[in-house]
C-alpha atoms as a PDB file:
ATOM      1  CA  UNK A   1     -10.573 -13.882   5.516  1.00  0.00           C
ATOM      2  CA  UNK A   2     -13.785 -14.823   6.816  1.00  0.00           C
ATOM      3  CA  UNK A   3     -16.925 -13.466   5.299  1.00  0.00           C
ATOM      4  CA  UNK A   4     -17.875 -10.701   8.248  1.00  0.00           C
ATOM      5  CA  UNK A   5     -13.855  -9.599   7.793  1.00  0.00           C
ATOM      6  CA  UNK A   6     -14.857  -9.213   3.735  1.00  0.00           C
ATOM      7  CA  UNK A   7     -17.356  -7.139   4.583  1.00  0.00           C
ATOM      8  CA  UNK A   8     -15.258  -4.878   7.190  1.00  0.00           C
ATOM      9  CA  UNK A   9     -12.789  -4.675   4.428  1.00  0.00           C
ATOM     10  CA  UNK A  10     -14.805  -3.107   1.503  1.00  0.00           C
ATOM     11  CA  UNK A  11     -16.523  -1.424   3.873  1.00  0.00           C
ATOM     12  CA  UNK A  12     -16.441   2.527   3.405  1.00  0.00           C
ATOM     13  CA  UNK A  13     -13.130   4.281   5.934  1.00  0.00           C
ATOM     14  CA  UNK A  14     -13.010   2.115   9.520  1.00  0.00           C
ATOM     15  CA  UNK A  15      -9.450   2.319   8.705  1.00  0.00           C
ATOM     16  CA  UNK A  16      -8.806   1.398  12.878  1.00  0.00           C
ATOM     17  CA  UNK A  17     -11.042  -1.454  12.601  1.00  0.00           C
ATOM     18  CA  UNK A  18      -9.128  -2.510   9.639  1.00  0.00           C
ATOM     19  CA  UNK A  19      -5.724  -2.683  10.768  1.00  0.00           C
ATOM     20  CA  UNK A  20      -6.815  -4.323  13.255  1.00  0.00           C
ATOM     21  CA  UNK A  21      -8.930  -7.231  11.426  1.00  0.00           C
ATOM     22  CA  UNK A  22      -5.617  -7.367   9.341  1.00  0.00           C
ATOM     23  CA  UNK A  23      -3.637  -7.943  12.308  1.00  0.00           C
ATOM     24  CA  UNK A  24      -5.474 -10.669  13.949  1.00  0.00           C
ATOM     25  CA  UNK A  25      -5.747 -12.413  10.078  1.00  0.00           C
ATOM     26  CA  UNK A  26      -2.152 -11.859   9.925  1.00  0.00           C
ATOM     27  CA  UNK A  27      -1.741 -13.680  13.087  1.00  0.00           C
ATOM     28  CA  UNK A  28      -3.922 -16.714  12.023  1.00  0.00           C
ATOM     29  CA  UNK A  29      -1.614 -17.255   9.189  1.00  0.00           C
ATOM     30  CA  UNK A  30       1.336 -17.183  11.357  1.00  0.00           C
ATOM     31  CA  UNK A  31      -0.299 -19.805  14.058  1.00  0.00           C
ATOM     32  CA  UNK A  32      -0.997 -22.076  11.101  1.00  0.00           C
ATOM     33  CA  UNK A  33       2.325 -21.834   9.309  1.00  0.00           C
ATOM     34  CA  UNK A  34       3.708 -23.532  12.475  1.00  0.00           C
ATOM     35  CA  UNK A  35       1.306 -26.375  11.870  1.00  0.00           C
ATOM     36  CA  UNK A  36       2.964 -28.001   8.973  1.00  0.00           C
ATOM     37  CA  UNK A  37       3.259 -31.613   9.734  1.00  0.00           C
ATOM     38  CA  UNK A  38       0.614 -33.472   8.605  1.00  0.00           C
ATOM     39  CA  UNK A  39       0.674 -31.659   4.907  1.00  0.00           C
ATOM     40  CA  UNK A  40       3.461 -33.287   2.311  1.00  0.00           C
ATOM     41  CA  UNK A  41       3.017 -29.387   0.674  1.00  0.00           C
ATOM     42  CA  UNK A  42       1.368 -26.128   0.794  1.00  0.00           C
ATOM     43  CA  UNK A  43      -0.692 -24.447  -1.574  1.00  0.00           C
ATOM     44  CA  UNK A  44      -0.751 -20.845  -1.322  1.00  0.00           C
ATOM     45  CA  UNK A  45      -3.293 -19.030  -4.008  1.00  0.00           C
ATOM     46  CA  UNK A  46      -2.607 -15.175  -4.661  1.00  0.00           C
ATOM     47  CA  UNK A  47      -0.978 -14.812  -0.823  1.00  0.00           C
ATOM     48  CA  UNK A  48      -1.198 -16.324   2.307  1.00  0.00           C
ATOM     49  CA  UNK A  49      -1.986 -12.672   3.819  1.00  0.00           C
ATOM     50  CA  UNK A  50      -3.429  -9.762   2.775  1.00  0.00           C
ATOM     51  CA  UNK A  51      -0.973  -7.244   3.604  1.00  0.00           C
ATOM     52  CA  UNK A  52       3.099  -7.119   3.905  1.00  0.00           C
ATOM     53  CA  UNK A  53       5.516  -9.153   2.435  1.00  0.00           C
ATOM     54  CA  UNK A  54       6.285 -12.988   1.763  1.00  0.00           C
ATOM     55  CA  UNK A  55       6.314 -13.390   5.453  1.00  0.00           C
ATOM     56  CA  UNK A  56       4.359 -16.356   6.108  1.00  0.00           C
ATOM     57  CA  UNK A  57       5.171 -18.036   2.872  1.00  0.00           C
ATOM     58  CA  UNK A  58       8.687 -17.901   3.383  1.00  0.00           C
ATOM     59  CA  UNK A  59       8.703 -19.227   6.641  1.00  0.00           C
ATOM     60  CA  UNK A  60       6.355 -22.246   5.192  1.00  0.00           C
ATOM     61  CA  UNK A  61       8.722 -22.870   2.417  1.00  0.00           C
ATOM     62  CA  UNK A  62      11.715 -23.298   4.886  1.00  0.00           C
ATOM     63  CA  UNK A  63       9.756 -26.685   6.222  1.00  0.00           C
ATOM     64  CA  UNK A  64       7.438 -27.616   3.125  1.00  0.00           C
ATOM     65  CA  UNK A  65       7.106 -27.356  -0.920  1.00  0.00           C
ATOM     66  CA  UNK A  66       5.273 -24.323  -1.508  1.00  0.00           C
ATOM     67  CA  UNK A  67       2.966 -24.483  -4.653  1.00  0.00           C
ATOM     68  CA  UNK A  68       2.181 -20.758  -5.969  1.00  0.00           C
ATOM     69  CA  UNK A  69      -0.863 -20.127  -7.388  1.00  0.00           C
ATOM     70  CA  UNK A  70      -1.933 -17.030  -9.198  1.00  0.00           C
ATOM     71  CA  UNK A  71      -4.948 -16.063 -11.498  1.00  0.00           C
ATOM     72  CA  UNK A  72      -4.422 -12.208 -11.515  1.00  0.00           C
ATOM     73  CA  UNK A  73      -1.902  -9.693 -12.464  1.00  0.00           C
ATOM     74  CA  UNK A  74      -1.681  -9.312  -8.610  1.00  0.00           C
ATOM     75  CA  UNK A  75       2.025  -7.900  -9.038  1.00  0.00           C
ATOM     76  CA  UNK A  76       0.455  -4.856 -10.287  1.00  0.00           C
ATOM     77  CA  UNK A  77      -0.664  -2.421  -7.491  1.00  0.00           C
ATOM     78  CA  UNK A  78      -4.696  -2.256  -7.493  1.00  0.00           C
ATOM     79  CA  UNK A  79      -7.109  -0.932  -4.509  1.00  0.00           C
ATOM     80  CA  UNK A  80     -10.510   0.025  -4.471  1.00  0.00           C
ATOM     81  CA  UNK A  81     -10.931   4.022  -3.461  1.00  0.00           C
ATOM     82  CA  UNK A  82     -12.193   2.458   0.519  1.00  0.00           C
ATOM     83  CA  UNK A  83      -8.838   0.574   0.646  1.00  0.00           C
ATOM     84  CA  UNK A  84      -6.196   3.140  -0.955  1.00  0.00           C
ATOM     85  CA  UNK A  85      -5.079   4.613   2.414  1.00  0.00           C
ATOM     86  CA  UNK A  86      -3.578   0.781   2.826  1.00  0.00           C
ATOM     87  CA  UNK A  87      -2.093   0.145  -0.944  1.00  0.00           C
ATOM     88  CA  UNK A  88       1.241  -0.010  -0.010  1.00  0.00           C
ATOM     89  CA  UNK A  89       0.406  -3.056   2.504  1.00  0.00           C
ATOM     90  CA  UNK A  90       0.010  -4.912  -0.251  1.00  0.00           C
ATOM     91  CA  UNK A  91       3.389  -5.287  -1.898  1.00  0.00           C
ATOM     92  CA  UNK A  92       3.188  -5.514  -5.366  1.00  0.00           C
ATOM     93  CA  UNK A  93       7.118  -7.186  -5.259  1.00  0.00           C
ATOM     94  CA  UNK A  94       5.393 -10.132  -3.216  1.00  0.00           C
ATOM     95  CA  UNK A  95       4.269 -12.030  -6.082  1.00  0.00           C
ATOM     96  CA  UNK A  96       7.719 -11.844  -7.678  1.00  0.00           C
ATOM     97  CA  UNK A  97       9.047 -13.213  -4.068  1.00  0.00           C
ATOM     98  CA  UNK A  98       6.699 -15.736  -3.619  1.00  0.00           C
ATOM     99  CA  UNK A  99       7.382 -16.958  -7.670  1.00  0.00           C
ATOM    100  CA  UNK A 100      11.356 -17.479  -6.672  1.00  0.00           C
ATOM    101  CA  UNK A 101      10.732 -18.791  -3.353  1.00  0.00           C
ATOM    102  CA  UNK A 102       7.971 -21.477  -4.428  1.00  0.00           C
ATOM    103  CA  UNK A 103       9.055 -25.407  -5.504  1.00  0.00           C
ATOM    104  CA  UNK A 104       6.320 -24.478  -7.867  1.00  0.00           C
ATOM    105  CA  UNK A 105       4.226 -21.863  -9.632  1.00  0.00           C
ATOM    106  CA  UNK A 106       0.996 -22.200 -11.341  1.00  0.00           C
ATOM    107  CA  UNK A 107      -0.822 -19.504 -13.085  1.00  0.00           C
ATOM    108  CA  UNK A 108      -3.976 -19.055 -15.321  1.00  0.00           C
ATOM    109  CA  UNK A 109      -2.272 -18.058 -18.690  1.00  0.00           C
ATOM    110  CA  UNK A 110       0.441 -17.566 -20.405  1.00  0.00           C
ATOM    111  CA  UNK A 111       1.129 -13.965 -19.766  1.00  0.00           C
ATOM    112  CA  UNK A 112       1.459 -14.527 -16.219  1.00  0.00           C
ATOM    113  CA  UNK A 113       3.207 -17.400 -16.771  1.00  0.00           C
ATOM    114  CA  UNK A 114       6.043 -15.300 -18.793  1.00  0.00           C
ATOM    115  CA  UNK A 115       6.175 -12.712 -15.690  1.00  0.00           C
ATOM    116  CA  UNK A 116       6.618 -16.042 -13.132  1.00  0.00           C
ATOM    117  CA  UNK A 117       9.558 -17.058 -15.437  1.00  0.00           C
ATOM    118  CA  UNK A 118      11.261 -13.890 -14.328  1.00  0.00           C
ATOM    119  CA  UNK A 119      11.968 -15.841 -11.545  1.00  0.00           C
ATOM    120  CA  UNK A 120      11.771 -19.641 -11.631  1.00  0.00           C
ATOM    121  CA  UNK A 121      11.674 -21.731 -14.443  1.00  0.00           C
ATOM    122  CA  UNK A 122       9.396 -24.276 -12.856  1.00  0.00           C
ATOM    123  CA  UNK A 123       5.787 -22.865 -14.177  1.00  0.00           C
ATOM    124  CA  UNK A 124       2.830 -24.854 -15.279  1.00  0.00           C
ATOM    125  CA  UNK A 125      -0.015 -22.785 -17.304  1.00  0.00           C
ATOM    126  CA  UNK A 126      -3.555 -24.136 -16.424  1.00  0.00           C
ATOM    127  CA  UNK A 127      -6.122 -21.982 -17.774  1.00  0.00           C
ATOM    128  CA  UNK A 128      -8.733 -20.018 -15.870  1.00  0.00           C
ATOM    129  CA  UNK A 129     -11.035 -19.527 -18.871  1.00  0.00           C
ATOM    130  CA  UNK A 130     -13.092 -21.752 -20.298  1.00  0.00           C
ATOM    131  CA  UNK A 131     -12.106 -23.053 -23.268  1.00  0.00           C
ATOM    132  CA  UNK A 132     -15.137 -22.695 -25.453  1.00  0.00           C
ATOM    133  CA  UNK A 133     -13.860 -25.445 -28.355  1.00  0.00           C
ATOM    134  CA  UNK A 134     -14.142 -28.123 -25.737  1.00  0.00           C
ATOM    135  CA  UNK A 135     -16.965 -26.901 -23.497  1.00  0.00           C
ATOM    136  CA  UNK A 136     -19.787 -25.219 -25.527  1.00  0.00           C
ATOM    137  CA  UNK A 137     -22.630 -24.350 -23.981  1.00  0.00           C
ATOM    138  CA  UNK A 138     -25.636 -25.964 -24.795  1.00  0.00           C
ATOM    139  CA  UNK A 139     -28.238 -24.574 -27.318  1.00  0.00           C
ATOM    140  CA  UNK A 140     -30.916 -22.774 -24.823  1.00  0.00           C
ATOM    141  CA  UNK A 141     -34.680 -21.141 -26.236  1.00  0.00           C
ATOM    142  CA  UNK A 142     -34.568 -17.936 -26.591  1.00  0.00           C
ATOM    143  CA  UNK A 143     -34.656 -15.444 -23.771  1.00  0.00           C
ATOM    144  CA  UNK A 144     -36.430 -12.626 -26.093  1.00  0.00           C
ATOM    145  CA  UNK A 145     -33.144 -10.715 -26.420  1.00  0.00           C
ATOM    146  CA  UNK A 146     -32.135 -10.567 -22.707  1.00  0.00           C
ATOM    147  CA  UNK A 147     -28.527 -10.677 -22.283  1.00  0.00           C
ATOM    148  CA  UNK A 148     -27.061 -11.810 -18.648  1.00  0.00           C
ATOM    149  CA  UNK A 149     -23.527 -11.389 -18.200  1.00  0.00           C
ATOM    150  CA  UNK A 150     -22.033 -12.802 -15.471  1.00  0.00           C
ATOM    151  CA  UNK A 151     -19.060 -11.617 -13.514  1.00  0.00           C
ATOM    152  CA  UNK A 152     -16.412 -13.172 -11.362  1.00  0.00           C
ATOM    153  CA  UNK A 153     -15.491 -10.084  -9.867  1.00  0.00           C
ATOM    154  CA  UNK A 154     -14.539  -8.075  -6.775  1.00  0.00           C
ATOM    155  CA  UNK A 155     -15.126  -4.393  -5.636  1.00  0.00           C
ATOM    156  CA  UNK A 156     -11.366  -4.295  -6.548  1.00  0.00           C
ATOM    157  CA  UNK A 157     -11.226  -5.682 -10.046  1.00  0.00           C
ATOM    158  CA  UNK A 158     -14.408  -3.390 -10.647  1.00  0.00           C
ATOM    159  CA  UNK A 159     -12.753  -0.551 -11.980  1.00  0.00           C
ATOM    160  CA  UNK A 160     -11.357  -3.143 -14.819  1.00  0.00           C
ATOM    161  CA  UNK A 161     -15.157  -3.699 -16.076  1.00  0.00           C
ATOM    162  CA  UNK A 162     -16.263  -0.541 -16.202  1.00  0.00           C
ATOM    163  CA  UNK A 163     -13.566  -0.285 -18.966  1.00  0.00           C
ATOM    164  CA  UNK A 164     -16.195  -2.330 -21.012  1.00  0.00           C
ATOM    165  CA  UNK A 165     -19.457   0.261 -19.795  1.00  0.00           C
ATOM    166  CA  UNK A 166     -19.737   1.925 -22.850  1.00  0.00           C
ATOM    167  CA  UNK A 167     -19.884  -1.498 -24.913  1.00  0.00           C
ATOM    168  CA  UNK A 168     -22.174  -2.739 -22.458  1.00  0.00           C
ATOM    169  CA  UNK A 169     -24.499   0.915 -22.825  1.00  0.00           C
ATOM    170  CA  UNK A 170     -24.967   0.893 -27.038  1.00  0.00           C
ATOM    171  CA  UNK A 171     -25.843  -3.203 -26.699  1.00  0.00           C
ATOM    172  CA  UNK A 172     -28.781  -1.759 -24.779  1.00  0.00           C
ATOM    173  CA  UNK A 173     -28.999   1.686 -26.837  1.00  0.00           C
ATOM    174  CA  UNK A 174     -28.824  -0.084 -30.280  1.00  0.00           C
ATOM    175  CA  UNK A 175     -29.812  -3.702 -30.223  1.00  0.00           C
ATOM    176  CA  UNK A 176     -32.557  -3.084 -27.467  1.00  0.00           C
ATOM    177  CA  UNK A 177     -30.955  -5.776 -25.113  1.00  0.00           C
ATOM    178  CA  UNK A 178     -31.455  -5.835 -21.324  1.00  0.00           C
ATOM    179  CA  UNK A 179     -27.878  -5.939 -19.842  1.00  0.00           C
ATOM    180  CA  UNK A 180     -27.880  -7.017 -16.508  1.00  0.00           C
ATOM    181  CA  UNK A 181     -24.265  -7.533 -14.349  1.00  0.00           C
ATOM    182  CA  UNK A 182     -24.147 -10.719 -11.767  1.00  0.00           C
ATOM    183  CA  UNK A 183     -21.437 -10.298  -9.338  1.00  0.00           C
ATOM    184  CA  UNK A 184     -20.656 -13.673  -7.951  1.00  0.00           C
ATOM    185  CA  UNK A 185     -19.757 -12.252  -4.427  1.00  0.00           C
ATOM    186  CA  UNK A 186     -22.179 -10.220  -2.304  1.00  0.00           C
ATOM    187  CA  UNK A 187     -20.091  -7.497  -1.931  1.00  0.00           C
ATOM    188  CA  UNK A 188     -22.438  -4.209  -1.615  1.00  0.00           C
ATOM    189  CA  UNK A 189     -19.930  -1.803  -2.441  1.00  0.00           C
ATOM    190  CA  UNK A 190     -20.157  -3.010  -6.455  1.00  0.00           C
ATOM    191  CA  UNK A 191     -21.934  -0.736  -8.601  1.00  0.00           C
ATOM    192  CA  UNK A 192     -25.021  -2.908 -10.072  1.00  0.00           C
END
């Protein structure tokens, strides 16, 4: 999606305006799936579209290798309250379809890894964390007891951090730290 659709999409109701921005990204996918020659193999990461089924992926896998990519438990069904009128667009089953229809899958840990098994054997684990034995971060002055934590997050994966709120609230209550959250995307719909 491009960034003005983004914003149209966590937008509050403008469910017309919506469908139709879904339509017309929908359609995109379709014109380029029909453009496959000059690529030895596609690369899909999460879904090619936004809403529906395996559509466009299947039809790209009938003329190329399709590599799956996946960093989510995106075969669970999650929406953000603006969105839930179109939840069941999103298919939770696609991510099992696009797993046994891709040459390959690739996922960001091993539990996802174990649900892509379900349905092809061909799965390669590279990690989406950082792997703090081999990458430490460097030693930095002190920052008088500020704590920053940064988030790679979306208005719909929001509802999984406020699971840590009340951790977050006694670090300021009891060890008199400044908390402050960093989404990486500008969406103005997350709660600061």
């Amino acid at each position: 999606l491009q960034e003005e659709e983004l914003d149209l999409l966590y937008s509050q109701r403008q469910w017309g305006a919506k469908a139709r921005m879904i339509s017309r990204a929908t359609a995109r996918r379709f014109a380029a799936a029909k453009d496959l020659e000059r690529f030895d193999v596609v690369m899909v990461h999460r879904a090619a579209c936004l809403a529906g089924p395996a559509m466009v992926e299947r039809l790209v896998s009938r003329r190329k290798p399709l590599v799956f990519d996946f960093d989510d438990a995106i075969y669970l069904l999650d929406t953000t309250a603006q969105n839930r009128v179109f939840g069941w667009l999103k298919c939770p089953g696609k991510t099992a379809s696009l797993c046994r229809i891709s040459r390959h899958v690739v996922t960001g840990n091993d539990h996802l890894a174990d649900y892509a098994r379900r349905y092809t054997r061909d799965v390669t684990v590279i990690p989406s964390s950082i792997d703090t034995d081999r990458y430490a971060p460097k030693p930095t002055s002190p920052r008088n007891g500020r704590v920053v934590v940064g988030w790679n997050g979306s208005a719909t994966s929001q509802s999984h951090l406020e699971a840590f709120a009340p951790i977050l609230q006694r670090s300021v209550q009891y060890h008199g730290v400044e908390v402050r959250l960093e989404p990486l995307d500008d969406d103005p719909s997350i709660a600061q």
